[in-house]
Protein backbone atom coordinates (compact mmCIF):
# COMPACT_ATOMS: atom_id res chain seq x y z
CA UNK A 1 -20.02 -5.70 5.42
CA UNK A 2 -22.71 -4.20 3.01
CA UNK A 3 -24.22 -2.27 6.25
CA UNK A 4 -20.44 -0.65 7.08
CA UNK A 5 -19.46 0.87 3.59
CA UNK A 6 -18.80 4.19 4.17
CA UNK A 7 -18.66 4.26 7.97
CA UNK A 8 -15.34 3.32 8.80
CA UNK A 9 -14.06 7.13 10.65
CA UNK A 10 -10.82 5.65 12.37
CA UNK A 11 -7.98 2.95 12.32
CA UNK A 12 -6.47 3.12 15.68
CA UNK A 13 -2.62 1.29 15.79
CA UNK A 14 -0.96 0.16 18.66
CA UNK A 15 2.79 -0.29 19.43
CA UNK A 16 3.76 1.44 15.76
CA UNK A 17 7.30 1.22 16.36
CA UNK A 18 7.17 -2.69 16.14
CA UNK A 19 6.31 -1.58 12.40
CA UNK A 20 9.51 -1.64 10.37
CA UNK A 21 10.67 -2.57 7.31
CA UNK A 22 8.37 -5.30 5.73
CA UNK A 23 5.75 -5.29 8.64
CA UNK A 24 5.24 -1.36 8.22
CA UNK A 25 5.03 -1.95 4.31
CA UNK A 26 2.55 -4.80 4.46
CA UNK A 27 0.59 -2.21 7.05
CA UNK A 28 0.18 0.61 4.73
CA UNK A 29 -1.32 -2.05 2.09
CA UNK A 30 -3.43 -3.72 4.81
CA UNK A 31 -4.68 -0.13 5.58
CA UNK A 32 -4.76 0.88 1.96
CA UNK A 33 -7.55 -2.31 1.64
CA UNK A 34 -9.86 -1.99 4.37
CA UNK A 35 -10.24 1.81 3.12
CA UNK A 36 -10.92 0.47 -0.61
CA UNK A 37 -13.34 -2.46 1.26
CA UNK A 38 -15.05 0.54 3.43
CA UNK A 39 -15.37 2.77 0.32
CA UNK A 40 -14.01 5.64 2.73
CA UNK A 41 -11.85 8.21 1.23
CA UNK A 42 -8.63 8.48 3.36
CA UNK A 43 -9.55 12.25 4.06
CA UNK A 44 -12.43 10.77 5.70
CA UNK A 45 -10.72 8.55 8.62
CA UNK A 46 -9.08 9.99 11.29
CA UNK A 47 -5.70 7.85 12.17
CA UNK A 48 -4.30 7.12 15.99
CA UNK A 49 -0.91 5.58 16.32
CA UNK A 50 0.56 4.88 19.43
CA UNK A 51 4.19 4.06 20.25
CA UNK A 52 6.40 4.75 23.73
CA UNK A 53 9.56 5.30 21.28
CA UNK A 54 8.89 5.77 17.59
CA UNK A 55 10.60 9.04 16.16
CA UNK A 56 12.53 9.64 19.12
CA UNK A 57 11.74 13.34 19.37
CA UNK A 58 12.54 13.59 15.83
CA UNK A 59 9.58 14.88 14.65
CA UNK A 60 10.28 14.91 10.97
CA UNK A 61 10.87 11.46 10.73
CA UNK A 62 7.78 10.71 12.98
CA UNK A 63 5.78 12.37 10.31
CA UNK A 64 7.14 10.69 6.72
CA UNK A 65 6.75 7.19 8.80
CA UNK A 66 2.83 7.99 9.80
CA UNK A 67 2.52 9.69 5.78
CA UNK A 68 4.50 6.57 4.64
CA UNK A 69 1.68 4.15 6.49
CA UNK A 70 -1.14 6.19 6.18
CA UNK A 71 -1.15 7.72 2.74
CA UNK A 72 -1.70 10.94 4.52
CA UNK A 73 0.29 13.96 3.37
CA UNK A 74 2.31 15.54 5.99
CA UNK A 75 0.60 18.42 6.52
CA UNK A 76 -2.43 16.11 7.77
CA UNK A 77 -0.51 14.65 10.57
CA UNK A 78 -0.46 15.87 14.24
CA UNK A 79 1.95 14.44 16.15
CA UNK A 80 0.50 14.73 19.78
């Protein structure tokens, strides 16, 4: 682990709309860890999250869950 401190550059999730409630909560603090156990600063990592129906086209919402889970502010999100 000593060699990866400071490397970590992305978290890639899959199927993010099976992350609700509980699940999406323990996530953020899951995600919140590995960045304190990489010493990375959040503005560091790039995030990928990949869903066939979160948001529903609502865009908005889309972007307070992803700020929610990431820690991101809003303005760093690009929905894609």
């Amino acid at each position: 682990m000593e060699n990866s401190k400071g490397k970590l550059r992305w978290i890639l999730l899959d199927e993010a709309h099976t992350l609700k409630g509980s699940a999406a909560t323990e996530m953020a603090m899951l995600i919140r860890r590995v960045l304190d156990a990489f010493e990375v600063d959040i503005k560091d990592v790039r995030f990928a999250a990949t869903s066939a129906t979160v948001g529903n086209d609502n865009n908005d919402a889309l972007l307070r869950f992803m700020s929610g889970l990431t820690g991101l502010s809003e303005d760093k999100i690009n929905i894609i």
